[in-house]
C-alpha atoms as a PDB file:
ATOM      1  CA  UNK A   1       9.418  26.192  17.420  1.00  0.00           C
ATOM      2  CA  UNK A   2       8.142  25.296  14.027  1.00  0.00           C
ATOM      3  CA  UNK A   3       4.975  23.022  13.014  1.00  0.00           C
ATOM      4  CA  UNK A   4       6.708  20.098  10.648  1.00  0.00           C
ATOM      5  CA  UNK A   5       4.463  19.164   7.717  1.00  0.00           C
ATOM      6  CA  UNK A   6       5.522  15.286   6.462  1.00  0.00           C
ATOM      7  CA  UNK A   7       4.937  15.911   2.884  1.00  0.00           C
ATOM      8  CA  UNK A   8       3.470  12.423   1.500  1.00  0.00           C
ATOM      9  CA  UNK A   9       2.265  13.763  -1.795  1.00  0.00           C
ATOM     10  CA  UNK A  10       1.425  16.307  -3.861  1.00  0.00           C
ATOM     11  CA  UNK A  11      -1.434  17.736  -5.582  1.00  0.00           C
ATOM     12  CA  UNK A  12      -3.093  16.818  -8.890  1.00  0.00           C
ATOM     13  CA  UNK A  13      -0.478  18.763 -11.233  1.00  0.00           C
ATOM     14  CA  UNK A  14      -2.522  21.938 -12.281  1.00  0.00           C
ATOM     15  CA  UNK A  15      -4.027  22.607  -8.980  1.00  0.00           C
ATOM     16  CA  UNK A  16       0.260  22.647  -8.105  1.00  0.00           C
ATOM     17  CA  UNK A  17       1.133  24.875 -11.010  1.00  0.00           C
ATOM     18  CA  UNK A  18      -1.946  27.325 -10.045  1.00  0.00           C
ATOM     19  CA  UNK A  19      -2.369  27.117  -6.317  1.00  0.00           C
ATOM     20  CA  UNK A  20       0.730  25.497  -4.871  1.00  0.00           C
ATOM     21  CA  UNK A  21       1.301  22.609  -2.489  1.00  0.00           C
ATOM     22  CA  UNK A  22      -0.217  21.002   0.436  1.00  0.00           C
ATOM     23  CA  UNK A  23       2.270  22.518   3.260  1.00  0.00           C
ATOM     24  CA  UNK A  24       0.953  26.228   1.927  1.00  0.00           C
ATOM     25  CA  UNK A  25      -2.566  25.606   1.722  1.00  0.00           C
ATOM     26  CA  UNK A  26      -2.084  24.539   5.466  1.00  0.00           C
ATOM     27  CA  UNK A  27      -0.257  27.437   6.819  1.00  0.00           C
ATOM     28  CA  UNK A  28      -2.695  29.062   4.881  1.00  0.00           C
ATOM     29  CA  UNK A  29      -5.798  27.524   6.405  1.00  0.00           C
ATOM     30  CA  UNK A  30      -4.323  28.438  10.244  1.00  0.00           C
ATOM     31  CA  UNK A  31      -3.307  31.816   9.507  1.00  0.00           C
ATOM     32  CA  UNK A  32      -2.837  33.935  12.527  1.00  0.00           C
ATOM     33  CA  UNK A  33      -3.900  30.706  15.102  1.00  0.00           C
ATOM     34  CA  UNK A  34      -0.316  30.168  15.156  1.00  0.00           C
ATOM     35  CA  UNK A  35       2.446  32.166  15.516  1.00  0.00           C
ATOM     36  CA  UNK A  36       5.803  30.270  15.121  1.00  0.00           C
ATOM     37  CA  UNK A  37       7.351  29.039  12.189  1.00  0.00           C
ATOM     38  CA  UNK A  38       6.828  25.920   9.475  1.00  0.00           C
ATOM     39  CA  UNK A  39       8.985  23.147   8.166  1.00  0.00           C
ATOM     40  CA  UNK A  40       7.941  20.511   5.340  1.00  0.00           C
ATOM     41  CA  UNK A  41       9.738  16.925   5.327  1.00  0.00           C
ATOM     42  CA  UNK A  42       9.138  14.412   2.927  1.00  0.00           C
ATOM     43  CA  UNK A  43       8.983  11.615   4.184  1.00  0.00           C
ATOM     44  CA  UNK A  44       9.059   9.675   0.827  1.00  0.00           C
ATOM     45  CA  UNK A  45      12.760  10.520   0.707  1.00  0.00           C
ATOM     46  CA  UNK A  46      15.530   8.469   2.103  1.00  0.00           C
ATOM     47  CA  UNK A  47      16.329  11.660   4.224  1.00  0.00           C
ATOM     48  CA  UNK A  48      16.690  10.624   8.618  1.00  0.00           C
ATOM     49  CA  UNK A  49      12.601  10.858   9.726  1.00  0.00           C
ATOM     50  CA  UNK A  50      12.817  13.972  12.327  1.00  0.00           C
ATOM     51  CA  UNK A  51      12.479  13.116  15.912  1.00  0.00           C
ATOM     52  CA  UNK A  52       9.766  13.963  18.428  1.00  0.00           C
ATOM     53  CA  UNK A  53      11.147  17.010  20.214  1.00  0.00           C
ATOM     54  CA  UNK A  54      12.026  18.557  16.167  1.00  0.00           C
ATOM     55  CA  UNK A  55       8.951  20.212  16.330  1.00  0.00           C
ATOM     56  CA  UNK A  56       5.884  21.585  18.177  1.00  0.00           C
ATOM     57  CA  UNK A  57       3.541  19.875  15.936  1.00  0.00           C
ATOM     58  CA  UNK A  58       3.584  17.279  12.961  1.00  0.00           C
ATOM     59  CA  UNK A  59       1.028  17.007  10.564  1.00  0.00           C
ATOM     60  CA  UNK A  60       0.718  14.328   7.552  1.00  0.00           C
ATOM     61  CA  UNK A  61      -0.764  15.081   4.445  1.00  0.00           C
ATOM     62  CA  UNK A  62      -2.406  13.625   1.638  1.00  0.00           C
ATOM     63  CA  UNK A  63      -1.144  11.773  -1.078  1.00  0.00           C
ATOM     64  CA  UNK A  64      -2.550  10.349  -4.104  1.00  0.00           C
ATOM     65  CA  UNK A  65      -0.250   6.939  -3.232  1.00  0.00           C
ATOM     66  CA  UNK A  66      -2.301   4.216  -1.556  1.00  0.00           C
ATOM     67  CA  UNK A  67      -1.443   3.180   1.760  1.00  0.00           C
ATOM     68  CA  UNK A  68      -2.032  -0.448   1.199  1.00  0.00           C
ATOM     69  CA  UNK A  69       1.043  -0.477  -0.583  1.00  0.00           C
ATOM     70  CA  UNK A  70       3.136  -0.762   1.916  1.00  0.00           C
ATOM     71  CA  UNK A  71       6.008   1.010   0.801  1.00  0.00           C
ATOM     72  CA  UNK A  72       8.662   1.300   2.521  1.00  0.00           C
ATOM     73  CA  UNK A  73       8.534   4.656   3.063  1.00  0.00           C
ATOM     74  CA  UNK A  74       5.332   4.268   4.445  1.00  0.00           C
ATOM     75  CA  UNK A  75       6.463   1.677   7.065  1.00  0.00           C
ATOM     76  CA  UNK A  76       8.791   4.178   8.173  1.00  0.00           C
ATOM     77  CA  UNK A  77       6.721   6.725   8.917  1.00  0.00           C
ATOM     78  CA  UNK A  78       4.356   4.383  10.564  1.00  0.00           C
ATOM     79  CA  UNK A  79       6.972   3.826  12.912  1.00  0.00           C
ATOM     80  CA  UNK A  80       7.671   7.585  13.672  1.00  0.00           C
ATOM     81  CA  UNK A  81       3.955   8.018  13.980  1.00  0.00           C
ATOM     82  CA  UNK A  82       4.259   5.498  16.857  1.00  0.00           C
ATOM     83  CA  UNK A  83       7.150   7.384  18.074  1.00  0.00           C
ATOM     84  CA  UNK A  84       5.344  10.676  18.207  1.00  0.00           C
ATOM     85  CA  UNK A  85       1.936   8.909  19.760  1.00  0.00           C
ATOM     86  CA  UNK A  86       3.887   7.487  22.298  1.00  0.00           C
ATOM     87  CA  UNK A  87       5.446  10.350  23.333  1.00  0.00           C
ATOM     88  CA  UNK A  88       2.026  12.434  23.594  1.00  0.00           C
ATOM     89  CA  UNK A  89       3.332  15.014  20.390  1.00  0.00           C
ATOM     90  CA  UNK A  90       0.373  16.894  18.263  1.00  0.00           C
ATOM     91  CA  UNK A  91      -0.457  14.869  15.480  1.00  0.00           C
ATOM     92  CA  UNK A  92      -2.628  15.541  12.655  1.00  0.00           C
ATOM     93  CA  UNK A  93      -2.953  13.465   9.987  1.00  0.00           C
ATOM     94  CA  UNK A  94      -4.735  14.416   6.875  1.00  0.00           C
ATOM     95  CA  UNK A  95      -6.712  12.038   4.508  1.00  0.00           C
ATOM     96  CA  UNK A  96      -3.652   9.822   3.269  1.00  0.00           C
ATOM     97  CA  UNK A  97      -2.103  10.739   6.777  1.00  0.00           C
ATOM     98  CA  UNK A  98      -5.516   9.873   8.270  1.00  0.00           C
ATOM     99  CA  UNK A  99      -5.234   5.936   6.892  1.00  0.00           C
ATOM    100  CA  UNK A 100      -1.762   6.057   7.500  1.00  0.00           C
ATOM    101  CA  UNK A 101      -2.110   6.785  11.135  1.00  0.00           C
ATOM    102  CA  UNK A 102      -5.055   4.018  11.573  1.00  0.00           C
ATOM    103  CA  UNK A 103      -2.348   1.845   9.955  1.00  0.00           C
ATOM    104  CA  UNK A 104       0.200   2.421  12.110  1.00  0.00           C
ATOM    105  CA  UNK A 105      -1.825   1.323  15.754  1.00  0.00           C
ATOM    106  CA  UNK A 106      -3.016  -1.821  13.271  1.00  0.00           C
ATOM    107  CA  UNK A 107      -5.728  -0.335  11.773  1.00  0.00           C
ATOM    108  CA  UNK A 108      -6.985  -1.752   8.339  1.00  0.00           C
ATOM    109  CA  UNK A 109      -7.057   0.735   5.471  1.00  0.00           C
ATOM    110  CA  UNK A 110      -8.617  -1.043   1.716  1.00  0.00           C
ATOM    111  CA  UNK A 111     -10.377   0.412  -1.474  1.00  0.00           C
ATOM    112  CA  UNK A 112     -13.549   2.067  -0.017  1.00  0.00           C
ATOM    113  CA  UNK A 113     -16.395  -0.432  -1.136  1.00  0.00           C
ATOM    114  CA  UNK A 114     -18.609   2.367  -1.046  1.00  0.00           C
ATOM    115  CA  UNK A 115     -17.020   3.894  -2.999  1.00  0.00           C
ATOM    116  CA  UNK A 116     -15.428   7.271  -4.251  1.00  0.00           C
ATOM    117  CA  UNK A 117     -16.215  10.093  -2.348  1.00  0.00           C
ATOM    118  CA  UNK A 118     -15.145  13.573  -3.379  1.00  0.00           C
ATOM    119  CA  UNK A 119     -16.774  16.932  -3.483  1.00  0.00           C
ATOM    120  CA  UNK A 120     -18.318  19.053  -0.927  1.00  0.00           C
ATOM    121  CA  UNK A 121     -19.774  16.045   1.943  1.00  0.00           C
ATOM    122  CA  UNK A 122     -21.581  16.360   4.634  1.00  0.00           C
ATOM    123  CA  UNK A 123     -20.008  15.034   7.996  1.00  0.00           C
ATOM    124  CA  UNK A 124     -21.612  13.736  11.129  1.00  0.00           C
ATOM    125  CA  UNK A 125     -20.051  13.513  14.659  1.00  0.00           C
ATOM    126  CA  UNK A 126     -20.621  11.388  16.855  1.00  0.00           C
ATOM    127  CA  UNK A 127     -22.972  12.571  19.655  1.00  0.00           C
ATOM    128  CA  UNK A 128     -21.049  10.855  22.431  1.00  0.00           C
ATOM    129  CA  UNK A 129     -17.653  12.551  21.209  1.00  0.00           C
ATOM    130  CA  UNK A 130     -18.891  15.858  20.925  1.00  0.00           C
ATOM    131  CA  UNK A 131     -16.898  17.759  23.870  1.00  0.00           C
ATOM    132  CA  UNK A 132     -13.523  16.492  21.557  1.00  0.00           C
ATOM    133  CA  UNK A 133     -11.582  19.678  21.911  1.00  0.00           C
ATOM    134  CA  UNK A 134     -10.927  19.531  17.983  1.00  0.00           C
ATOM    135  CA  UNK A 135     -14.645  19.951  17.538  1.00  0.00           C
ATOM    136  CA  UNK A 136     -14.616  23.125  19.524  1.00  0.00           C
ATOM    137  CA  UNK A 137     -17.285  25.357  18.108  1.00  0.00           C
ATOM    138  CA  UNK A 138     -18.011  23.149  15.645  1.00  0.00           C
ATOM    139  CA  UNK A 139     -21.627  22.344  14.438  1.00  0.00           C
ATOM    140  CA  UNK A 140     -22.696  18.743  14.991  1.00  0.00           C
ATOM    141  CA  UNK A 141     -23.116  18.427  11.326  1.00  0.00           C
ATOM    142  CA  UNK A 142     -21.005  20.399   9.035  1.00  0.00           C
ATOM    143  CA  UNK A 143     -19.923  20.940   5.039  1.00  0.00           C
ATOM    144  CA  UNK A 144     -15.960  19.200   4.345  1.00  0.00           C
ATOM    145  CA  UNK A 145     -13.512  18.868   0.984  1.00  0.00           C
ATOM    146  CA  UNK A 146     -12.884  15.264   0.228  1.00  0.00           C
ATOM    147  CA  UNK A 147     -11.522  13.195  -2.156  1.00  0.00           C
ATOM    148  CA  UNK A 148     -10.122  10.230  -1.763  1.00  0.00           C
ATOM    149  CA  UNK A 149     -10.656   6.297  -2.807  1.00  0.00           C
ATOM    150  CA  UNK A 150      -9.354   4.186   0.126  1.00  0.00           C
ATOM    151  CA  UNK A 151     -10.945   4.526   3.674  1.00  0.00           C
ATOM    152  CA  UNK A 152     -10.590   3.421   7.196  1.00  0.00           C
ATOM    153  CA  UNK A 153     -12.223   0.137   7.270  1.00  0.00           C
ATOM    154  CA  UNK A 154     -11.095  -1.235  10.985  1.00  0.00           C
ATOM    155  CA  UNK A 155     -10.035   1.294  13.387  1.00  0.00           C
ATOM    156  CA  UNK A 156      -6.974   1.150  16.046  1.00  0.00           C
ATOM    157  CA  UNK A 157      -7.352  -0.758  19.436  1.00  0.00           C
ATOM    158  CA  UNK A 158      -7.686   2.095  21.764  1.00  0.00           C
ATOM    159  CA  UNK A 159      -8.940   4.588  18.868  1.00  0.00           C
ATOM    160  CA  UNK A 160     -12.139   6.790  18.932  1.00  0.00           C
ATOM    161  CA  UNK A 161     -14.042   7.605  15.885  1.00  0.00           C
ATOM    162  CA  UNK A 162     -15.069  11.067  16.235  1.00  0.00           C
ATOM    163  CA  UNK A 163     -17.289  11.682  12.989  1.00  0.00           C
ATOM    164  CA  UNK A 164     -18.579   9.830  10.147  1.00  0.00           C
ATOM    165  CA  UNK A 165     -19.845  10.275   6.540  1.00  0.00           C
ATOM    166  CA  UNK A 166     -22.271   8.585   4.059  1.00  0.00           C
ATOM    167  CA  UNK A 167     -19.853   6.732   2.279  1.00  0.00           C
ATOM    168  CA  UNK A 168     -17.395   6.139   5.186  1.00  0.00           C
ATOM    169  CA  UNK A 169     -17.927   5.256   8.533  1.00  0.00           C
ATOM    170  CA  UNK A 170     -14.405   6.398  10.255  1.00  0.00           C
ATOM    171  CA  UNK A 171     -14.322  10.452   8.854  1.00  0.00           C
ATOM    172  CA  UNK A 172     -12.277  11.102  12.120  1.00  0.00           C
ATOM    173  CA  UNK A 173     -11.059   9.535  14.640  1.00  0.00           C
ATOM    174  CA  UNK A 174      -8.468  10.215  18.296  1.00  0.00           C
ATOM    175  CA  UNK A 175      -5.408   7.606  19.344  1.00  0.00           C
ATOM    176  CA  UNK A 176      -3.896   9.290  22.385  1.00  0.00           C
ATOM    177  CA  UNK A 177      -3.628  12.691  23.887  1.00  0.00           C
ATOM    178  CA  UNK A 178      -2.619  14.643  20.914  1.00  0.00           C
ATOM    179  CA  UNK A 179      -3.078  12.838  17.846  1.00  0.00           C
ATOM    180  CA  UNK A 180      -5.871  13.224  15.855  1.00  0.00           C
ATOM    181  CA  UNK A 181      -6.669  12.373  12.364  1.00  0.00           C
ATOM    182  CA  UNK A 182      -9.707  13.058   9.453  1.00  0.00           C
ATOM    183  CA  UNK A 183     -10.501  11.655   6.307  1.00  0.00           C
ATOM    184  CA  UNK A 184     -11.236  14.958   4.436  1.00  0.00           C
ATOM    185  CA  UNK A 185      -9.436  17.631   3.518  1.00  0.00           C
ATOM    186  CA  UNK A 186      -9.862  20.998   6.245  1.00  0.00           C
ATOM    187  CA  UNK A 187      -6.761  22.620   3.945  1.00  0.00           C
ATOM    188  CA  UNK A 188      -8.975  22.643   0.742  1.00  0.00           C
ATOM    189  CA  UNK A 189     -10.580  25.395  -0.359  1.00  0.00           C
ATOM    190  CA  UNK A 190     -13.861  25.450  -2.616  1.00  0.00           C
ATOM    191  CA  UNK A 191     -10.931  26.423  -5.833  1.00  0.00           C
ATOM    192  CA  UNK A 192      -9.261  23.678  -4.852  1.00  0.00           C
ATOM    193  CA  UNK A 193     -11.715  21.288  -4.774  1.00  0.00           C
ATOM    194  CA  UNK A 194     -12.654  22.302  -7.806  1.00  0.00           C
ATOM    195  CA  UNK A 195      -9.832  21.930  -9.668  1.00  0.00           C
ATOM    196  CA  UNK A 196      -9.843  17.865  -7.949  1.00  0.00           C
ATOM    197  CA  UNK A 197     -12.860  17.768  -9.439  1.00  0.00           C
ATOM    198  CA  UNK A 198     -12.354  18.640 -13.048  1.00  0.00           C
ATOM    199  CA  UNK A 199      -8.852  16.660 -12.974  1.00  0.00           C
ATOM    200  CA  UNK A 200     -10.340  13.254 -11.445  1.00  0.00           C
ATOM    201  CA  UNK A 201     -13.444  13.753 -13.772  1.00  0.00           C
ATOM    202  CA  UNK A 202     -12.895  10.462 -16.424  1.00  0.00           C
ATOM    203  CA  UNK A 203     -12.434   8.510 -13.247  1.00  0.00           C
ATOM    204  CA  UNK A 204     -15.464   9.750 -11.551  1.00  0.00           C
ATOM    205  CA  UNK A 205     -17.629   9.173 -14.811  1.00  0.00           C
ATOM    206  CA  UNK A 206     -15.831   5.867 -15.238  1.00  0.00           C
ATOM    207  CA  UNK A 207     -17.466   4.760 -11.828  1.00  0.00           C
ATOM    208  CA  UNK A 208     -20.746   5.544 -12.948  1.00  0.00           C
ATOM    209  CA  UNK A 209     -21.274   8.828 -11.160  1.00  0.00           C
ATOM    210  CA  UNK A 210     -22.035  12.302 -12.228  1.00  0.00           C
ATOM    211  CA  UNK A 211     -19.117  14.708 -12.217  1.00  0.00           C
ATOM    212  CA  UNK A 212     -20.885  17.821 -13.357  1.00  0.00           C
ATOM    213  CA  UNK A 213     -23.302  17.583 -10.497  1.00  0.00           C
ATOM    214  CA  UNK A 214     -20.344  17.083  -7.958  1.00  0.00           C
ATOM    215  CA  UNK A 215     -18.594  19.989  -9.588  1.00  0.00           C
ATOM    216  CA  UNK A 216     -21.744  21.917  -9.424  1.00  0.00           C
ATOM    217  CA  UNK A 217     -22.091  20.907  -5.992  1.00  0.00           C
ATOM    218  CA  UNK A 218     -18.744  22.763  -4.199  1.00  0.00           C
ATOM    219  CA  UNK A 219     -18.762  24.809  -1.728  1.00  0.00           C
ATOM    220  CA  UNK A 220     -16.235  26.589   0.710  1.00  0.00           C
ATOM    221  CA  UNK A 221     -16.130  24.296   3.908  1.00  0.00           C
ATOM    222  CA  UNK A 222     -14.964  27.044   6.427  1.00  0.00           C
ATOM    223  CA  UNK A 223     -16.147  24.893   9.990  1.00  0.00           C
ATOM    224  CA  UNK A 224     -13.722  21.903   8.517  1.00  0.00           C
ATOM    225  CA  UNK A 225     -11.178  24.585   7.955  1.00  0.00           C
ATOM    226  CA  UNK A 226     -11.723  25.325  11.415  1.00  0.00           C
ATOM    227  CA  UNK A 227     -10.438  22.159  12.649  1.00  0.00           C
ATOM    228  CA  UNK A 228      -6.738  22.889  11.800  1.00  0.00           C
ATOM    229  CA  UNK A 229      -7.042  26.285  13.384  1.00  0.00           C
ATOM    230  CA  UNK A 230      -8.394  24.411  16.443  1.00  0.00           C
ATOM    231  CA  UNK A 231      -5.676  21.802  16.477  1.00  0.00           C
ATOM    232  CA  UNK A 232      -3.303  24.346  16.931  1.00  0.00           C
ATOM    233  CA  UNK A 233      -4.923  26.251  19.342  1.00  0.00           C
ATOM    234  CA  UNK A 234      -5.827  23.173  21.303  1.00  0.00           C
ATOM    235  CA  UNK A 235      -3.120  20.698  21.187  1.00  0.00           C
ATOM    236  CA  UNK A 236      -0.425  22.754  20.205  1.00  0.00           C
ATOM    237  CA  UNK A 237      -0.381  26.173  22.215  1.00  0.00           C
END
């Protein structure tokens, strides 16, 4: 069986040219931890959505689209996010995926009004989540990747937010068994992050805040890598 990544987007163009795309930076990140195969879809094609038994795992990744666009693409994947919650399939949804996933159980995703929040953050969980199995060895404050502008605002009915940030309350949360979603990036390495940095920095300075201090400020985030190598491990076998 093969873990299917539902490509969303891609990465900021010379981070692509220099370090690839998001589906290799996650087979990267879980290494050994799993030992089948991987598949990418895009699901902003017109291609037929896979179905739940495609795959052992699915996992959605970022995008630089905004998921309060609506597209129609997105709707469809909503719905096969629905499909694969309902029938209890490993889901992990990544940043874009993370919002997209809250969206799809009728969460509310907007423009962060805390604004931006990229570079090397620190994230809290939540005291009474902490025996989550995707927090396994995890400490109860650790180092992530992030960048991103829209957030989480209302969470699913049934949902559980798992972690949290200074700039956004809802940095991970659980919706069934097997599906479970953050706001930052595990895949992204302190290069990586980097290179996010350098390419979103007239935006960042736009917004008033101080890009060579966030660039100064990166750092590898190895216990959020850890999260997709637990996922696997945990939820997937």
């Amino acid at each position: 069986m093969n873990i299917l990544v539902l490509r969303a987007g891609d990465p900021v163009d010379e981070v692509l040219a220099r370090r690839g795309d998001f589906a290799q930076w996650i087979a990267s990140t879980v290494g050994g931890a799993w030992k089948g195969g991987w598949k990418v879809h895009d699901v902003r094609t017109d291609d037929p959505l896979p179905r739940a038994l495609d795959a052992a795992a699915f996992i959605i990744t970022g995008s630089s689209s905004s998921v309060t666009e609506k597209a129609p693409w997105m709707l469809r994947t909503c719905e096969l996010i629905r499909v694969l919650v309902d029938a209890k399939r490993p889901l992990f949804g990544i940043c874009f995926g993370h919002q997209l996933m809250a969206e799809a159980f009728g969460g509310r995703v907007t423009k962060n009004p805390r604004g931006r929040e990229i570079g090397t953050v620190r994230v809290e969980r939540l005291a009474g989540e902490a025996e989550d199995p995707l927090f396994e060895g995890i400490p109860m404050a650790f180092e992530a990747s992030a960048t991103h502008v829209d957030s989480v605002e209302t969470v699913p009915s049934g949902a559980r937010v798992l972690a949290s940030t200074s700039l956004d309350p809802v940095a991970a949360f659980a919706i069934g068994e097997s599906a479970r979603a953050v706001q930052f990036h595990p895949e992204v390495d302190a290069d990586v992050l980097r290179g996010y940095v350098k390419a979103r920095s007239p935006a960042i300075r736009a917004e008033g805040l101080d890009a060579d201090a966030i660039l100064a400020g990166v750092r590898e985030a190895p216990h959020a890598q850890a999260l997709l190598r637990n996922f696997v491990r945990r939820f997937v076998g």
